[in-house]
Each structure stands twice: as C-alpha cells, then as structure tokens.
N, C-alpha and C. Protein backbone atom coordinates (compact mmCIF):
# COMPACT_ATOMS: atom_id res chain seq x y z
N UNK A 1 0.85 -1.19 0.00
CA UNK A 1 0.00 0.00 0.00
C UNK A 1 0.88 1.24 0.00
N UNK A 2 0.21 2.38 -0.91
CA UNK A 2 1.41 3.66 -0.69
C UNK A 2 0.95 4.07 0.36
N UNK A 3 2.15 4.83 0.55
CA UNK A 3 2.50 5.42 1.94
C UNK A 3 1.50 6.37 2.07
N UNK A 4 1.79 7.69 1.00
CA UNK A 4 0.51 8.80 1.41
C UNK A 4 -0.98 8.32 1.27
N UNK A 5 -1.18 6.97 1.21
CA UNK A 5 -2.65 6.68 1.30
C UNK A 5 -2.91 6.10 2.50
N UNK A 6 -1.93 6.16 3.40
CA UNK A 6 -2.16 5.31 4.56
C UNK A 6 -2.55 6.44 5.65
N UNK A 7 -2.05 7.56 5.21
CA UNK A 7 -2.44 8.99 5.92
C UNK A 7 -3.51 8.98 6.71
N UNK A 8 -4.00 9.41 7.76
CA UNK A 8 -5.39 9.65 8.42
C UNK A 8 -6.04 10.73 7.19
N UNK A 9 -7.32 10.31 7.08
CA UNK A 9 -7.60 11.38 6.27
C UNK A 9 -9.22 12.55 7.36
N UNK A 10 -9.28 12.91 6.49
CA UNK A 10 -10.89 13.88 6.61
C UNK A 10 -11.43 14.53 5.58
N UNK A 11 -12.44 14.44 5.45
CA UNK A 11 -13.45 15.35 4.87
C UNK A 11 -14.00 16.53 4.68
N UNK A 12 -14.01 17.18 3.21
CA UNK A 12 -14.76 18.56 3.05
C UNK A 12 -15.56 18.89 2.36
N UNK A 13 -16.72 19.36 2.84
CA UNK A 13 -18.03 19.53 2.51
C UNK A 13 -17.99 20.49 1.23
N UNK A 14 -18.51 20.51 0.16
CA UNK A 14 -18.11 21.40 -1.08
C UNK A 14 -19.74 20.93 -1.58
N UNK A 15 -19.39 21.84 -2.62
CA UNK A 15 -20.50 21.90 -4.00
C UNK A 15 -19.85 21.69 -5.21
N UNK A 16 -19.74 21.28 -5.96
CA UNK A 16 -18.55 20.87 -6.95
C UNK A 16 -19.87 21.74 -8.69
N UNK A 17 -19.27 22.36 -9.47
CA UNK A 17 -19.95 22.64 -10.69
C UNK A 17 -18.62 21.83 -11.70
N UNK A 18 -19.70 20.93 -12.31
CA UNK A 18 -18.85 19.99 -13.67
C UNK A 18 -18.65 21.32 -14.51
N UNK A 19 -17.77 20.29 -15.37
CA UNK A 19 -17.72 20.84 -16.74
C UNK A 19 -19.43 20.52 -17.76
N UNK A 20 -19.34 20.04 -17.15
CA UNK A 20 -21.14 20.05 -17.99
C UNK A 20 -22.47 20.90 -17.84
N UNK A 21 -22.10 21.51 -16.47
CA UNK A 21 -23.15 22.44 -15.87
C UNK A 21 -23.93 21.57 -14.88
N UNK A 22 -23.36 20.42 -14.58
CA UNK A 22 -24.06 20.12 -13.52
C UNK A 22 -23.14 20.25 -11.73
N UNK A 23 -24.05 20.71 -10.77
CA UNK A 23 -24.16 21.18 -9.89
C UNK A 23 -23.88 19.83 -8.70
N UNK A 24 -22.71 19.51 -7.97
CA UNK A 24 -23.20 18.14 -7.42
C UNK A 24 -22.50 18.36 -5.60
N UNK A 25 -23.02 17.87 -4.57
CA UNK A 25 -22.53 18.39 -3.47
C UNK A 25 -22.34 17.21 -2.39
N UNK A 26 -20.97 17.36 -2.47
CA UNK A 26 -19.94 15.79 -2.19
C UNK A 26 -19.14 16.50 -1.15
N UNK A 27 -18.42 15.39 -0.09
CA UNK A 27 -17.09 15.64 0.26
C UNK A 27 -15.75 15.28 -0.27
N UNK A 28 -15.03 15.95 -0.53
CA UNK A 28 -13.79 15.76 -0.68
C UNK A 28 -12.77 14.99 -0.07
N UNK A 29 -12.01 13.22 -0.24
CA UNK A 29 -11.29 13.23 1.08
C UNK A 29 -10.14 13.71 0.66
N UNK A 30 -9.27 14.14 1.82
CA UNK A 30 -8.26 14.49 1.89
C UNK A 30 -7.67 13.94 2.97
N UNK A 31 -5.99 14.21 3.24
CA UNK A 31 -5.33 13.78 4.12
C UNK A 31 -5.75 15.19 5.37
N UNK A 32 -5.32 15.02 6.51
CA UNK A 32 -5.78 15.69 7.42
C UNK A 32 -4.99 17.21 7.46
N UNK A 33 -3.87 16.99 6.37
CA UNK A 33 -2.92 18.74 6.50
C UNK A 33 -3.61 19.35 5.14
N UNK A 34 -4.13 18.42 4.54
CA UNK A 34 -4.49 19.38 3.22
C UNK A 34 -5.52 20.34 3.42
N UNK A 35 -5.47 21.26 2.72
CA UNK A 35 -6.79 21.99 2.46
C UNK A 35 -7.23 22.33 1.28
N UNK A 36 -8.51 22.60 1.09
CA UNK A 36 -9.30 22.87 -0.22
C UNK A 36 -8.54 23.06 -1.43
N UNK A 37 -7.36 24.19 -1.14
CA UNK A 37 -6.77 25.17 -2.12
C UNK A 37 -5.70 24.20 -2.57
N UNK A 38 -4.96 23.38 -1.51
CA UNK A 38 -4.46 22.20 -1.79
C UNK A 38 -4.76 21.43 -2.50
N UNK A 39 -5.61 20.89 -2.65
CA UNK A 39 -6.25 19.25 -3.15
C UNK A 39 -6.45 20.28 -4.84
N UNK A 40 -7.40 21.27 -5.04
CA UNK A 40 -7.72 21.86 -6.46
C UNK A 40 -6.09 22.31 -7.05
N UNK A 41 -5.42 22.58 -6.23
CA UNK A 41 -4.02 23.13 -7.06
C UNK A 41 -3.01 22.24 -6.90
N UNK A 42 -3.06 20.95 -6.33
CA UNK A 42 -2.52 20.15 -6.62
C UNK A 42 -1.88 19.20 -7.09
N UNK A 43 -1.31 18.26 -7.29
CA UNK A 43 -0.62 17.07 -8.35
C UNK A 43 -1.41 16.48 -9.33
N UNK A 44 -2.64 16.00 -8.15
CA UNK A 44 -3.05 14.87 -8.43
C UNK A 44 -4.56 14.99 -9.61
N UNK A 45 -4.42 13.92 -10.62
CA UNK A 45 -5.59 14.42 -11.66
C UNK A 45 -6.94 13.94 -11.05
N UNK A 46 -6.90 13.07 -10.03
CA UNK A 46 -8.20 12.76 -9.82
C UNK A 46 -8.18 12.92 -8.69
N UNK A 47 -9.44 13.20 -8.16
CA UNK A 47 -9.85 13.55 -6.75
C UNK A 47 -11.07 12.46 -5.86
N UNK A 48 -10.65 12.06 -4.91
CA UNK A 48 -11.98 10.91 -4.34
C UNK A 48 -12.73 12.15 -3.88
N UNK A 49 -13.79 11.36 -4.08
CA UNK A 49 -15.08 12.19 -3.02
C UNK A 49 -15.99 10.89 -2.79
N UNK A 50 -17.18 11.70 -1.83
CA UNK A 50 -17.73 10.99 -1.69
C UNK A 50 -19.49 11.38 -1.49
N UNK A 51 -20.41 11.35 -1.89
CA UNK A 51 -21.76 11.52 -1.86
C UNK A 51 -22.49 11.53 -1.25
N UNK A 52 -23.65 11.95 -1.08
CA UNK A 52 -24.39 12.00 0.02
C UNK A 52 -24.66 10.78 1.11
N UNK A 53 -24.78 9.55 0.17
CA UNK A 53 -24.69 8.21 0.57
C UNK A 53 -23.75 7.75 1.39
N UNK A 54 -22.38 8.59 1.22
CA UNK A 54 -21.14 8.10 1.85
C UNK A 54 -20.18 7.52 0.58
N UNK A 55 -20.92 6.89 -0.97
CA UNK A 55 -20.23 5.97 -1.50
C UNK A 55 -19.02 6.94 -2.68
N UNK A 56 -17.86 6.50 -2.10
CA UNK A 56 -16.72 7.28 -2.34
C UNK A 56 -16.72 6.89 -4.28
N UNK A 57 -16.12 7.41 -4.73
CA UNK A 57 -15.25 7.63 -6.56
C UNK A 57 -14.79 8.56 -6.68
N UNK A 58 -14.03 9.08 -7.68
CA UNK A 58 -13.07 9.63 -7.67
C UNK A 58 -13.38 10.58 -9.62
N UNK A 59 -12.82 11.81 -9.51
CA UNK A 59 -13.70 12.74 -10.47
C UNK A 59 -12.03 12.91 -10.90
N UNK A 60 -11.74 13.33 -12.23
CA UNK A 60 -10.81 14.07 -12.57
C UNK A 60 -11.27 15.58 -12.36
N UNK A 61 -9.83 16.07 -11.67
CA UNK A 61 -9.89 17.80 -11.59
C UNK A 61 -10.33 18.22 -12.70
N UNK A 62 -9.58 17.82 -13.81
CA UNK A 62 -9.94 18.83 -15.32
C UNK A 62 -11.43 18.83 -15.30
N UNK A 63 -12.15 18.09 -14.89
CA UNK A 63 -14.17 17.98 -15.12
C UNK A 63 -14.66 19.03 -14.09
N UNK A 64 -13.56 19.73 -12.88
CA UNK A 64 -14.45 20.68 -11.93
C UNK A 64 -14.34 21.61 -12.68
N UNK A 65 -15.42 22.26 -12.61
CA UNK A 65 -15.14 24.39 -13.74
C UNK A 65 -15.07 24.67 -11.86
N UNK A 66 -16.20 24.57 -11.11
CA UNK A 66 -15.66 25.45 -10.09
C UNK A 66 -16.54 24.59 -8.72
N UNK A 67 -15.68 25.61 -7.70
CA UNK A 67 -15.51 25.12 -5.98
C UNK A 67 -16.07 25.58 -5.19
N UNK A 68 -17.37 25.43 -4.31
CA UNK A 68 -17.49 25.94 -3.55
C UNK A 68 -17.61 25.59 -1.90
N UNK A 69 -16.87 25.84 -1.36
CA UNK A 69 -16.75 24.99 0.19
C UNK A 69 -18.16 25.16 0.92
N UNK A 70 -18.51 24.28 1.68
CA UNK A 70 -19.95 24.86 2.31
C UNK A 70 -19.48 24.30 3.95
N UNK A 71 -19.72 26.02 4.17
CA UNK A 71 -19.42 25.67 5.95
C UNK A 71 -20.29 24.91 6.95
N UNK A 72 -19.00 24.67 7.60
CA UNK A 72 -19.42 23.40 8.46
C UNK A 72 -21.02 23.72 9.20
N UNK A 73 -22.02 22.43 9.39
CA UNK A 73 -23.19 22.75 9.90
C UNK A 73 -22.97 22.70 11.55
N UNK A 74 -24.01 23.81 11.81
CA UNK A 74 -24.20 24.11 13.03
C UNK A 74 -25.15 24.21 13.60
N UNK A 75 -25.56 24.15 14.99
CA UNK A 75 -26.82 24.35 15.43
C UNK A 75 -28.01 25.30 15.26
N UNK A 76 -27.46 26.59 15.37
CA UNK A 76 -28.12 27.32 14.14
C UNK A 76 -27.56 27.95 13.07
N UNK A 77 -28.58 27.72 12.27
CA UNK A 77 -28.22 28.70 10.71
C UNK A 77 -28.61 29.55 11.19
N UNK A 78 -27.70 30.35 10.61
CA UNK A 78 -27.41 31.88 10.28
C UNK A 78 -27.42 32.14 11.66
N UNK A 79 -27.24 31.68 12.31
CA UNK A 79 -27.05 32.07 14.37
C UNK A 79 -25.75 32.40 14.28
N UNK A 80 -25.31 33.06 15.59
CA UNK A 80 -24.12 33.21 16.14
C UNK A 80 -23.10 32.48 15.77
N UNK A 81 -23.29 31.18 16.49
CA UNK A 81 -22.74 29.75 15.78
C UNK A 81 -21.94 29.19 14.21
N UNK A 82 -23.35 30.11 13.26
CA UNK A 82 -22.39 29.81 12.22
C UNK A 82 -22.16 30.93 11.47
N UNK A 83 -22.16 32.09 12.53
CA UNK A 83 -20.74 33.04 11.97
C UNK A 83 -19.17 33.04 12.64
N UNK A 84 -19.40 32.54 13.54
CA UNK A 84 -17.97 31.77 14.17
C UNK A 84 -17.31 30.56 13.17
N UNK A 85 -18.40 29.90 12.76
CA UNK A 85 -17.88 28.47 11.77
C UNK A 85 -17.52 29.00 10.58
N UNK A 86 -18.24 30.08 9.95
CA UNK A 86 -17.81 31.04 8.51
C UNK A 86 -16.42 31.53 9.15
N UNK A 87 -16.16 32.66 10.16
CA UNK A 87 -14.85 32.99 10.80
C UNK A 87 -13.61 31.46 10.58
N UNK A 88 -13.86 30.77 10.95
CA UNK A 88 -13.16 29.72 11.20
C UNK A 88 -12.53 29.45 9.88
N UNK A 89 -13.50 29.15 8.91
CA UNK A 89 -13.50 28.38 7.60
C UNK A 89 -13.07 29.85 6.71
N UNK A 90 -12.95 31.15 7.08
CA UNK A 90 -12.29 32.15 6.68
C UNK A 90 -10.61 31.77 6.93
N UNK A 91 -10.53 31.65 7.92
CA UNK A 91 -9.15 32.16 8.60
C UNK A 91 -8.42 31.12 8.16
N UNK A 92 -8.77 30.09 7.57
CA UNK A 92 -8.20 28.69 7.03
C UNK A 92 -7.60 28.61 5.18
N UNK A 93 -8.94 29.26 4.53
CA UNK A 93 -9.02 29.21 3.03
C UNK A 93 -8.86 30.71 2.40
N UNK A 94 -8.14 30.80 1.42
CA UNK A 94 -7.96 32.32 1.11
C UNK A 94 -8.66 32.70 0.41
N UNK A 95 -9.41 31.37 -0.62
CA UNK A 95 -10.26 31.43 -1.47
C UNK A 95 -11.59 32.07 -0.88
N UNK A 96 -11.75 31.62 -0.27
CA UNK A 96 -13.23 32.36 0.53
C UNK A 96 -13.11 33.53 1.53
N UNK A 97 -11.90 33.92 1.68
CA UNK A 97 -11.66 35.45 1.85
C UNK A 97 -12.01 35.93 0.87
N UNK A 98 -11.38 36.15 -0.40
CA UNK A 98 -11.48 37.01 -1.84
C UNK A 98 -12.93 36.47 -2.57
N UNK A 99 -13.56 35.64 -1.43
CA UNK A 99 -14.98 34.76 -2.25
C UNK A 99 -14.48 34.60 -3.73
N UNK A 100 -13.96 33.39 -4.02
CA UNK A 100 -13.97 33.20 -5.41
C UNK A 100 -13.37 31.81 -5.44
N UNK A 101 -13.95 31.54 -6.44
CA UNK A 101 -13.84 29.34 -6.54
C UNK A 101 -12.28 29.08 -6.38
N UNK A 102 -11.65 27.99 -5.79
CA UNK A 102 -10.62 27.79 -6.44
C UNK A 102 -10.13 27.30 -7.37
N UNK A 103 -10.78 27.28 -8.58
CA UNK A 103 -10.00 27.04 -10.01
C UNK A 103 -10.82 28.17 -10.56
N UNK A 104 -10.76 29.74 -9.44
CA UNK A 104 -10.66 30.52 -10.45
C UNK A 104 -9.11 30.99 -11.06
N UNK A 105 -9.25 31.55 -12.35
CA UNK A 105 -7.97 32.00 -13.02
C UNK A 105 -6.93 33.41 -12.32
N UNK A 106 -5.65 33.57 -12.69
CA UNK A 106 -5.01 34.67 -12.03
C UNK A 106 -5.73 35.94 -11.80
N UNK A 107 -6.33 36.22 -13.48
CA UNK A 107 -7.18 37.48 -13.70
C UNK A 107 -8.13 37.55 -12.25
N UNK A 108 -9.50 36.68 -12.60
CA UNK A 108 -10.44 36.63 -11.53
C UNK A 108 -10.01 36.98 -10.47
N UNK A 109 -8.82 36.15 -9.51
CA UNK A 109 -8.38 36.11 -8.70
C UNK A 109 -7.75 38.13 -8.20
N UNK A 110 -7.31 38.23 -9.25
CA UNK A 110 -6.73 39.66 -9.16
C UNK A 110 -7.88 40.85 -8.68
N UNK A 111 -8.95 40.35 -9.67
CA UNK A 111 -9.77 41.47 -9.85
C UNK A 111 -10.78 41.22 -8.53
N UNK A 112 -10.94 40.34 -7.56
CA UNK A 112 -11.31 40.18 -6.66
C UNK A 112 -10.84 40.50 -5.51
N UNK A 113 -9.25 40.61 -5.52
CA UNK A 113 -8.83 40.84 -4.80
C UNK A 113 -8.66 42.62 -4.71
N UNK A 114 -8.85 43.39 -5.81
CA UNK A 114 -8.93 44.45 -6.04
C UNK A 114 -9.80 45.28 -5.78
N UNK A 115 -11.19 44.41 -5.62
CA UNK A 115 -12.36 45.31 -5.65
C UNK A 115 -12.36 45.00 -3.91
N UNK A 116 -12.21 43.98 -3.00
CA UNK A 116 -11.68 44.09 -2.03
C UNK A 116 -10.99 44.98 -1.41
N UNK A 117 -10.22 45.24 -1.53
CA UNK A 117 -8.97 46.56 -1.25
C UNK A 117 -9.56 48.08 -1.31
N UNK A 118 -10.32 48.06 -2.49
CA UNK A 118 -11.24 49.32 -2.83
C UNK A 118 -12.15 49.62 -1.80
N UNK A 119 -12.61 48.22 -1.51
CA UNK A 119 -14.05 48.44 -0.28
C UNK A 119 -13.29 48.49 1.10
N UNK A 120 -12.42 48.26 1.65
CA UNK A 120 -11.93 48.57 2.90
C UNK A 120 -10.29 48.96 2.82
N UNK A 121 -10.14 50.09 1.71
CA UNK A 121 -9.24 50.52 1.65
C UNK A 121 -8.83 51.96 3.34
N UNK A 122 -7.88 51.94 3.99
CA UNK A 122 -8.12 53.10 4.87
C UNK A 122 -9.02 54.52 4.77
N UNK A 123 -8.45 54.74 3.64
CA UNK A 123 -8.84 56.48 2.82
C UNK A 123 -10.30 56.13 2.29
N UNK A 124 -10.88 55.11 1.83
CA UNK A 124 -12.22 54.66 1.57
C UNK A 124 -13.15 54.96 3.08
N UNK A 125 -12.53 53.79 3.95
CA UNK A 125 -12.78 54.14 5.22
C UNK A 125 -13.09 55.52 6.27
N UNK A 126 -11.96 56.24 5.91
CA UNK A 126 -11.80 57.31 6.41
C UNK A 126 -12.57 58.10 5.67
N UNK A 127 -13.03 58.41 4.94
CA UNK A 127 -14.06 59.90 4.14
C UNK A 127 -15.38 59.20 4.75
N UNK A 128 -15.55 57.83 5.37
CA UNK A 128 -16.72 57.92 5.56
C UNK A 128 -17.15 58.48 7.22
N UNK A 129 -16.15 59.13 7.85
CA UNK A 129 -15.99 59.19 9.03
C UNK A 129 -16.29 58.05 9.84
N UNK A 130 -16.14 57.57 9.99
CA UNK A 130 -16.41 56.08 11.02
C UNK A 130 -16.03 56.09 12.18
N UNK A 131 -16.19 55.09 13.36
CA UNK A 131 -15.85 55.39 14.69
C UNK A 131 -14.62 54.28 14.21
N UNK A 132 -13.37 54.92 15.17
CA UNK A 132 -12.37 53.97 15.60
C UNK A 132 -12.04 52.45 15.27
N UNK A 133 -12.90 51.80 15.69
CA UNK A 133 -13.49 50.71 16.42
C UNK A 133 -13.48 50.13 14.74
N UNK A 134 -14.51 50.75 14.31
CA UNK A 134 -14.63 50.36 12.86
C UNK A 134 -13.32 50.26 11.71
N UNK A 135 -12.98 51.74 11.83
CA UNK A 135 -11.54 51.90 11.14
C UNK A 135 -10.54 50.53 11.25
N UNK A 136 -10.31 50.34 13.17
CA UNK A 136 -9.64 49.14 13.33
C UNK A 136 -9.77 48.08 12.03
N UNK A 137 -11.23 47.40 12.21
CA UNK A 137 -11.89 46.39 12.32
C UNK A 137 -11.40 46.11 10.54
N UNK A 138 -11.84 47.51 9.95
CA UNK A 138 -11.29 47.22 8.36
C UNK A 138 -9.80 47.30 8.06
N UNK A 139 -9.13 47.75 9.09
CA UNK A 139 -7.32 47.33 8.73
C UNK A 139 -7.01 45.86 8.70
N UNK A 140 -8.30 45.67 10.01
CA UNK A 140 -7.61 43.70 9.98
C UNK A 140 -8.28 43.22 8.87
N UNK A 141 -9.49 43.95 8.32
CA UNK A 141 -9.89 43.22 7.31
C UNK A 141 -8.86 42.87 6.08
N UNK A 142 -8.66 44.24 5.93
CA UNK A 142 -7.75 44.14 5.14
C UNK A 142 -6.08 43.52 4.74
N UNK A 143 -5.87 43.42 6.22
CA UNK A 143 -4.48 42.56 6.31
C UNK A 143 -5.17 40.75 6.02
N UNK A 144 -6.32 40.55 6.14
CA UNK A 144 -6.26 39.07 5.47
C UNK A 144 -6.90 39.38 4.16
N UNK A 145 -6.99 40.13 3.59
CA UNK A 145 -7.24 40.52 2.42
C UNK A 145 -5.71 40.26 1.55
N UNK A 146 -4.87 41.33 1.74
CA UNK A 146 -3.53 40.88 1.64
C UNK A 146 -2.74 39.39 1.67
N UNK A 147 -3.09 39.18 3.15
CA UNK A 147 -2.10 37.90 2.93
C UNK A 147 -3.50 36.97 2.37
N UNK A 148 -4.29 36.46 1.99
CA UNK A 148 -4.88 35.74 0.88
C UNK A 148 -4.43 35.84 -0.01
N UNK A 149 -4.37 36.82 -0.74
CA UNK A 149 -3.98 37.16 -2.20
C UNK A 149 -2.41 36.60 -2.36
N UNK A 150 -2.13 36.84 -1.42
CA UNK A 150 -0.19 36.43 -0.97
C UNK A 150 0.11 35.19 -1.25
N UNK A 151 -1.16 34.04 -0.48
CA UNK A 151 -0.80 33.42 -0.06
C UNK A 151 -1.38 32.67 -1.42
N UNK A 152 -2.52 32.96 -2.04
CA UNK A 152 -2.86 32.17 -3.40
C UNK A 152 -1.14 32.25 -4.58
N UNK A 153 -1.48 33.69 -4.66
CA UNK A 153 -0.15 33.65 -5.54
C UNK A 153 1.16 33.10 -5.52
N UNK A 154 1.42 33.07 -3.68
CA UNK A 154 2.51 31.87 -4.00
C UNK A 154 2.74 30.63 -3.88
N UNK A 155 1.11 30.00 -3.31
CA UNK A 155 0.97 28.83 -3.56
C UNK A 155 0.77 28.35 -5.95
N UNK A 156 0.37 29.01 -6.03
CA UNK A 156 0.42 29.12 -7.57
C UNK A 156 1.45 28.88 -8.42
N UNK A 157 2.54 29.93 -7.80
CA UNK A 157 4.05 30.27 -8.26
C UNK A 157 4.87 28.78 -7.56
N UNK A 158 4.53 28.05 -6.68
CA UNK A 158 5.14 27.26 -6.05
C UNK A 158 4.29 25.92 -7.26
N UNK A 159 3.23 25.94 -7.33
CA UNK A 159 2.92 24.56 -8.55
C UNK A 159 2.97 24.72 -9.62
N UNK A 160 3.44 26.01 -9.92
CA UNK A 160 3.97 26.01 -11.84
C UNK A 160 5.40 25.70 -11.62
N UNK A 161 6.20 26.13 -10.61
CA UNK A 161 7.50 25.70 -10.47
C UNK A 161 8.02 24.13 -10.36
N UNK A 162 7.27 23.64 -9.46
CA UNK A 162 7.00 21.66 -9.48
C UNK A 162 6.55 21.31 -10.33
N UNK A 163 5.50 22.01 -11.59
CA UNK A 163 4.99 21.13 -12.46
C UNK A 163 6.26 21.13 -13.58
C-alpha cells in the first residue's frame, strides 16, 4: 500500500460545478494537513469524493469548472454559531476570503482581490468618518485581504514551479 494513502484522512463539505453544468454536493477526502486550495491546485488528476450516501469515486480535476466549500453545519443557521464556523472556515481558506472558486484564473483572482482593497481601503474608510473601532476592524480586514492574495499567488508560483 502507498504510503501517502495510509495517511489519516478527513473530509470537506463542497459543491462541486462539472464541466457540464451540472451542480453536485460531495465531500472531498483528503489527508488531514491538506486543504481545499491544496487538493484543487494540486498534483493529483483525480480527486476521491464521496456523496451524500457516503459511496466514495473519484472525479478528474480537469471535469471541476468550479468550488465551492460549504461551511461546516451548526446548530443554528445563520445564528451566532455559524458566523464563528464562517470565521473559522475564513481564517483557514484564502479562497473564501477574496470569495472566489478555487480554479478561479489569475485574472479573476486579481480582480477580486482588487475590488476588495477598494471596499476597505483606509482612505475609503476614512471619508466615511467612522468610529475607531470600525476603522480598526477594516485594517484587519484588510491585512487578510492581503495575505490571501499572498498566499494564493505563491501557492500558484510554487505549482507552476513543481509542475
């Protein structure tokens, strides 16, 4: 048996859009260090998942057009609860900072990250007079705004270099 299949793995809840236009909402397994942005920008051409049923197969990447993670369920929707679990599943994926699939393209990726920057830019901030508190609140926004974008691009620059 190979080695990296002997890995502990886990599961991630997604929405997967084919190349055909169909819409299908599976987990992903993965090993337990990977994450989302991992597994889509990764080596490997095919991906296991597994279905509502539980019953696992395996999709080639080239058939996803696009990704969408769906945060973890919680006791209540849209409660307290699962804006802590959105927080969580933020602070993890960069893709869902800049909201945008991960097999979107550099462009996309750019221009998302741009119109971002625009909306909680300081000087944006500041003409609107805001309290303090707020001002803060959009610097930190904006510093994971930054390192997302950072962190896509050089995970990117790091798998055109291995490929």
């Amino acid at each position: 048996m190979r080695k990296d299949y002997q890995r502990q793995k886990k599961t991630l809840k997604v929405l997967l859009e084919t190349a055909d236009g169909k819409s299908v909402e599976a987990e992903l397994v993965v090993t337990m260090e990977e994450t989302l942005a991992d597994v889509m920008n990764g080596r490997h051409e095919f991906i296991e998942i597994r279905d509502a049923a539980g019953k696992s197969s395996f999709i080639a990447r080239s058939f996803i057009r696009r990704v969408f993670a769906k945060a973890a369920e919680t006791k209540q929707a849209g409660g307290h609860d699962a804006d802590i679990a959105k927080l969580r599943l933020h602070a993890q994926d960069p893709y869902l900072i800049l909201d945008i699939p991960v097999v979107a393209n550099d462009e996309e990726v750019r221009n998302a990250y741009l119109k971002l920057v625009r909306a909680y830019h300081p000087d944006k901030l500041a003409s609107l007079e805001l309290p303090p508190a707020i001002m803060d609140y959009g610097e930190e926004i904006l510093k994971k705004i930054n390192a997302a974008y950072d962190l896509i691009m050089l995970q990117r620059r790091k798998a055109g270099s291995a490929a």
